[in-house]
N, C-alpha and C. Protein backbone atom coordinates (compact mmCIF):
# COMPACT_ATOMS: atom_id res chain seq x y z
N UNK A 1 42.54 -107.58 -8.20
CA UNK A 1 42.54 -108.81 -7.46
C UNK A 1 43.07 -109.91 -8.38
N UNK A 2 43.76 -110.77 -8.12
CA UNK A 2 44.38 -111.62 -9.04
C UNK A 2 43.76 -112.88 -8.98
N UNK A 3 44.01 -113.64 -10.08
CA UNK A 3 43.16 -114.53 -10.28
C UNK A 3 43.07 -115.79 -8.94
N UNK A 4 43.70 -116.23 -8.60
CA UNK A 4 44.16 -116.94 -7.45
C UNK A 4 43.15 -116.43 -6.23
N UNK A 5 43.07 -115.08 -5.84
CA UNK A 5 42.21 -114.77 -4.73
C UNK A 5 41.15 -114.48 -5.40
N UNK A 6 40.72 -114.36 -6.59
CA UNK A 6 39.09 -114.45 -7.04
C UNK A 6 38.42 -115.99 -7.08
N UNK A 7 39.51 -116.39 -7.21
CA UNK A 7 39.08 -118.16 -7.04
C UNK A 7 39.22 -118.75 -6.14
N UNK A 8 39.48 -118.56 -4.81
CA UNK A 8 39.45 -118.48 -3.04
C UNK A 8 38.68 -117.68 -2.88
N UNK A 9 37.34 -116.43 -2.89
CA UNK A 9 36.92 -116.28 -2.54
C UNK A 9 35.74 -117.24 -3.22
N UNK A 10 35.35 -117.78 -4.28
CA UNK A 10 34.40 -118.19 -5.20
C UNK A 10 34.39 -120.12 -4.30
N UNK A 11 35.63 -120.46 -4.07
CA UNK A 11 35.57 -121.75 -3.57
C UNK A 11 35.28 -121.63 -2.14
N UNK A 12 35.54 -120.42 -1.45
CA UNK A 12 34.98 -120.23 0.04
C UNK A 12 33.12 -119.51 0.55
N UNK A 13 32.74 -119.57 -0.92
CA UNK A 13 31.90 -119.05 -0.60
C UNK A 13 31.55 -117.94 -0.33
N UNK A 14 32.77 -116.49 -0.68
CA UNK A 14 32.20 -115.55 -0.04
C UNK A 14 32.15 -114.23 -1.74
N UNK A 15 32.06 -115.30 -2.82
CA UNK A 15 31.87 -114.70 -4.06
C UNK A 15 30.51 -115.19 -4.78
N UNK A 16 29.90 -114.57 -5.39
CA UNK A 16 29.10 -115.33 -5.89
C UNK A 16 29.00 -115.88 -6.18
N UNK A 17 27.80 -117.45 -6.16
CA UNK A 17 27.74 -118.68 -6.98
C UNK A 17 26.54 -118.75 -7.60
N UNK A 18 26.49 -117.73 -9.05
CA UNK A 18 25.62 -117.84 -9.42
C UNK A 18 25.54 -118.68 -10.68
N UNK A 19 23.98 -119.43 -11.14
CA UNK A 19 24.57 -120.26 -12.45
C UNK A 19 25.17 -119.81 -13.43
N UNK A 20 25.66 -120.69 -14.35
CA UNK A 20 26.80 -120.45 -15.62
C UNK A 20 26.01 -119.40 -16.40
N UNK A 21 27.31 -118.19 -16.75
CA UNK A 21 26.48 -117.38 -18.05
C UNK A 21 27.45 -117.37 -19.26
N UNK A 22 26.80 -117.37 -20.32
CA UNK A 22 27.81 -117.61 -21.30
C UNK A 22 28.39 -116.00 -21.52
N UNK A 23 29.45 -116.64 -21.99
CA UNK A 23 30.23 -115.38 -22.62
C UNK A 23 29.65 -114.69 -23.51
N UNK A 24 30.01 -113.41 -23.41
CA UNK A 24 29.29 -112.43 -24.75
C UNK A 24 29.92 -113.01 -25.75
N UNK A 25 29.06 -112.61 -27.04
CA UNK A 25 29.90 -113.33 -28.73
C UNK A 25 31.15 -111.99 -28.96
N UNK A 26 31.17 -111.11 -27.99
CA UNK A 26 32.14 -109.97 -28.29
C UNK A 26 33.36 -110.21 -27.67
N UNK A 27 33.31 -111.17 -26.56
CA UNK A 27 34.34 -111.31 -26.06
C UNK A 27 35.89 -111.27 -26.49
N UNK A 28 36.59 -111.52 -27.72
CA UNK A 28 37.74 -111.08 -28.53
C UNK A 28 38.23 -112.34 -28.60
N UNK A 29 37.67 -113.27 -27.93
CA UNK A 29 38.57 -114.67 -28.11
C UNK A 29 38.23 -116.03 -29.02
N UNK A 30 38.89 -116.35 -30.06
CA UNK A 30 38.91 -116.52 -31.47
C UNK A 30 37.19 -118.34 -30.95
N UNK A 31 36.92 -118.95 -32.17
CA UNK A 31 36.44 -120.01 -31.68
C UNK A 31 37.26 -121.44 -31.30
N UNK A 32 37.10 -122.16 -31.19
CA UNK A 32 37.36 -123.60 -31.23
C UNK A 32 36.87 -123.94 -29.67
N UNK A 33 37.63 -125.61 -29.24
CA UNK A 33 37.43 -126.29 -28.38
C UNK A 33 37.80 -125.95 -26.99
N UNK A 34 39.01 -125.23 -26.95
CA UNK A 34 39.26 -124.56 -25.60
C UNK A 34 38.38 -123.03 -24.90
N UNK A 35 37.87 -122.63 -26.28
CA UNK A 35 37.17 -121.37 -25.87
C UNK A 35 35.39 -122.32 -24.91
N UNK A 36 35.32 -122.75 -25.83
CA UNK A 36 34.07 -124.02 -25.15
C UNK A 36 34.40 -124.08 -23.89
N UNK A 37 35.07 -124.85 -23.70
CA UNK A 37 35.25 -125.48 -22.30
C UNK A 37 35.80 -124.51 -21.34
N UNK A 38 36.15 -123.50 -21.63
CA UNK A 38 36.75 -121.87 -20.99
C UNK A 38 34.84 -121.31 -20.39
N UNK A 39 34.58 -120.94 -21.44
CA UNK A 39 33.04 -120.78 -21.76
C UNK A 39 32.69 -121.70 -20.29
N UNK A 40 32.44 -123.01 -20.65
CA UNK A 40 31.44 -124.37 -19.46
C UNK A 40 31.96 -123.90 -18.65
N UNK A 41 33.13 -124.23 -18.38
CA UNK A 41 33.96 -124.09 -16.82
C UNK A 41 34.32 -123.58 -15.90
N UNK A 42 34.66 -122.54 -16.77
CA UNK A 42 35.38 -121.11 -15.79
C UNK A 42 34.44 -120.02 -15.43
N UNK A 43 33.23 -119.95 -16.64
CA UNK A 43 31.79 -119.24 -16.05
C UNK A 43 31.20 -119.67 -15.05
N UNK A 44 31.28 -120.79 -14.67
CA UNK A 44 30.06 -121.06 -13.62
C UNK A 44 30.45 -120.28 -12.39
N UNK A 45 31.65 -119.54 -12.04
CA UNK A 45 31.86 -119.40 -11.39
C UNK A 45 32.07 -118.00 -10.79
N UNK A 46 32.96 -117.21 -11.66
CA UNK A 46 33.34 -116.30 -12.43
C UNK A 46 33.61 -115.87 -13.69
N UNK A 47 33.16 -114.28 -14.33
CA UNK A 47 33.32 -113.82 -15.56
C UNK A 47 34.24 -113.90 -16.18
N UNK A 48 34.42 -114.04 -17.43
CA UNK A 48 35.27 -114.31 -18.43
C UNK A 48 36.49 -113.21 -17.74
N UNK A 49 36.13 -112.17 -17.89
CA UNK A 49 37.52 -111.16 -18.05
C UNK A 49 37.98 -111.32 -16.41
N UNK A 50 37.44 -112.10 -15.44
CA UNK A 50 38.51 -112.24 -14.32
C UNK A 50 39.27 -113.64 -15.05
N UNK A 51 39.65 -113.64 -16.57
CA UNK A 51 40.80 -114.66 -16.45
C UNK A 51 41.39 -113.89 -17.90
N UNK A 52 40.61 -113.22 -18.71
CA UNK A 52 40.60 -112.68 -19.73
C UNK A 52 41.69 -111.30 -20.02
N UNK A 53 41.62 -110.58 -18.11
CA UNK A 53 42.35 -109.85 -17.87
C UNK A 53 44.14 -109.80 -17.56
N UNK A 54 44.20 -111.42 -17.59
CA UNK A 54 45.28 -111.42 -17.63
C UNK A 54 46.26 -112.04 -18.93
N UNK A 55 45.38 -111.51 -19.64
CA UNK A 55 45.94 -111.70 -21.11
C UNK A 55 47.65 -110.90 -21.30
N UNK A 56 48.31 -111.92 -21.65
CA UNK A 56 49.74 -111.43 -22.11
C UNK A 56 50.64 -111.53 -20.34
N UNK A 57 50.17 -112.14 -19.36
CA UNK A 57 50.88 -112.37 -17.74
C UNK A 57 51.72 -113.62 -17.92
N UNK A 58 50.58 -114.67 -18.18
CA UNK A 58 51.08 -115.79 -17.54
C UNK A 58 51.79 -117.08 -18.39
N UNK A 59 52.25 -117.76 -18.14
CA UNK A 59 53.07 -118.72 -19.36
C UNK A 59 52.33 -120.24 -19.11
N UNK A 60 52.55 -120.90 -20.02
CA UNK A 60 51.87 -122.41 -20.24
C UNK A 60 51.71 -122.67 -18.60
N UNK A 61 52.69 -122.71 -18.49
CA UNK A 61 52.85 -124.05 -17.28
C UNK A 61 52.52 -123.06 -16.10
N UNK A 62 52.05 -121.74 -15.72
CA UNK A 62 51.02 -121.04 -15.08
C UNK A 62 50.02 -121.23 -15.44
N UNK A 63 49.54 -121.36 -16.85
CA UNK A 63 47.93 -121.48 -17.00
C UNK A 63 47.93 -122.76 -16.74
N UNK A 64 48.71 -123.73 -16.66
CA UNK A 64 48.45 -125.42 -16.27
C UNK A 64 48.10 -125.33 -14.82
N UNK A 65 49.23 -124.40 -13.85
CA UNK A 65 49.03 -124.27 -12.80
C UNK A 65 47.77 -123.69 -12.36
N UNK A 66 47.28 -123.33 -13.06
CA UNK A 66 45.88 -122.09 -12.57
C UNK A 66 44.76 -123.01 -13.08
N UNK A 67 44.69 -123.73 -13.98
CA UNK A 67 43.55 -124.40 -14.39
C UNK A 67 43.63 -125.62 -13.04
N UNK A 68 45.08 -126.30 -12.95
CA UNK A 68 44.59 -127.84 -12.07
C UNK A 68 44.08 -126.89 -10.30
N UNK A 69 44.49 -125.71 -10.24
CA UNK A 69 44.01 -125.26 -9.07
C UNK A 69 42.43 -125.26 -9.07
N UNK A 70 41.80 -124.54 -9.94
CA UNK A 70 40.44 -124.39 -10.19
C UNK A 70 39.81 -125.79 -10.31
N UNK A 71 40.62 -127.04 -11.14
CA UNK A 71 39.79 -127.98 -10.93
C UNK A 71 39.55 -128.42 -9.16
N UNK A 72 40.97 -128.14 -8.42
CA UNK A 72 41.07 -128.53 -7.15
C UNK A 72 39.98 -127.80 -6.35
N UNK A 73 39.64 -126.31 -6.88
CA UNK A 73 38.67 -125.66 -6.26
C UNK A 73 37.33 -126.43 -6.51
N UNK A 74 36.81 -127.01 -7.90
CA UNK A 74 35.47 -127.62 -7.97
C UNK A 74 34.90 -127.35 -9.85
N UNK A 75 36.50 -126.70 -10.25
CA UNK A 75 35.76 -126.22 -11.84
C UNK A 75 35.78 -127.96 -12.35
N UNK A 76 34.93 -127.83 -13.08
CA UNK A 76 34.51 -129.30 -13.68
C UNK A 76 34.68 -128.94 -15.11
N UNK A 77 36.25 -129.60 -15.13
CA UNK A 77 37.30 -129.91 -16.31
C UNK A 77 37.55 -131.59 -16.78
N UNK A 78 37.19 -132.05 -17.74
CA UNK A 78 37.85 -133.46 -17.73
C UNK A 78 39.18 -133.58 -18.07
N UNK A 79 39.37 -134.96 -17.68
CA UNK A 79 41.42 -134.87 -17.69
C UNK A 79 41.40 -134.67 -18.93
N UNK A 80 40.93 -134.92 -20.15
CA UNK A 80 41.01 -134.79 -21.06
C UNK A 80 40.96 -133.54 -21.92
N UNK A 81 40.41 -132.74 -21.61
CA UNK A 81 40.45 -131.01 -21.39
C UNK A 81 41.29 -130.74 -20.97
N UNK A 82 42.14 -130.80 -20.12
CA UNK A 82 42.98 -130.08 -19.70
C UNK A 82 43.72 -129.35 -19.85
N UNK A 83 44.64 -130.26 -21.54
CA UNK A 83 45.89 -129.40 -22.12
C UNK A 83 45.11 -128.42 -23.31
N UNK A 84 43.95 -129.43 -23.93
CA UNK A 84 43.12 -128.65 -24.89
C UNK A 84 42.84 -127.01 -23.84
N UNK A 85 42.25 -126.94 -22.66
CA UNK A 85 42.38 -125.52 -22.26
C UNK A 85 43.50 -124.83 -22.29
N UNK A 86 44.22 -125.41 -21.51
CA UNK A 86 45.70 -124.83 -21.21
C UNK A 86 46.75 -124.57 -22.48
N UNK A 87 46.04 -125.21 -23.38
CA UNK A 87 47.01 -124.64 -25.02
C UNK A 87 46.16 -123.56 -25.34
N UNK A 88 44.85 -123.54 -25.22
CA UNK A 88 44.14 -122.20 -25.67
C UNK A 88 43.98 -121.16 -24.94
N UNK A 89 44.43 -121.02 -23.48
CA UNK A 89 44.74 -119.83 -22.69
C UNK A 89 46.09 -119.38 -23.26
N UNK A 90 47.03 -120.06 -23.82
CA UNK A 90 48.65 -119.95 -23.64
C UNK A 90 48.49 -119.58 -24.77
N UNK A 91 48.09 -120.06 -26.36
CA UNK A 91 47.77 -119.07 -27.68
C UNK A 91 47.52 -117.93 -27.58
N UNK A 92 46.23 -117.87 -26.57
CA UNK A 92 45.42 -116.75 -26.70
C UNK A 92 44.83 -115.49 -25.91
N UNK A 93 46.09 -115.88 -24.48
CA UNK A 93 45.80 -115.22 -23.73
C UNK A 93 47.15 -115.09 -22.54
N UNK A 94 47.72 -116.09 -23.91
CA UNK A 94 49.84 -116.28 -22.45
C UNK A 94 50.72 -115.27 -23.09
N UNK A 95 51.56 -115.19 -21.66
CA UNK A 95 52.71 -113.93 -22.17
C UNK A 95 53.31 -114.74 -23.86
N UNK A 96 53.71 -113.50 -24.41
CA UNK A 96 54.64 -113.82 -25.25
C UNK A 96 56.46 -113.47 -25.29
């Protein structure tokens, strides 16, 4: 299922909305500020590896596209986060 329809079913209600769980410390993805706010944001909703799995797919300006969608869905990103995420999906998880 691709990320786009895991995040239409999660904003329609017909995925789980259960509270935020943090990521395992095994997860493979290095520390800093974007893993944080990856961590806050994108858990509350869905698990790490429905975004984790598409490691090596998508390019900057897809993960820009995929993050301002999720904020549009209800992920609670500040504008100020934004590129800080979207540079640390694209390091650490964008095609090369």
């Amino acid at each position: 299922m691709s990320l786009f329809i895991s995040c239409v079913l999660v904003a329609t209600g017909f995925a789980r909305t259960e509270t935020a769980r943090a990521a395992p410390a095994d997860d493979g993805l290095p520390e800093g500020d974007g893993r944080k706010i990856l961590q806050a944001s994108c858990t509350a909703c869905h698990d790490l590896s429905e975004v984790t799995k598409f490691k090596g797919f998508y390019t900057r300006d897809d993960w820009h596209d995929i993050v301002k969608t999720m904020i549009e869905y209800g992920a609670k990103v500040k504008d100020s986060d934004v590129d800080v995420l979207v540079d640390y999906l694209t390091k650490n998880l964008g095609k090369k």
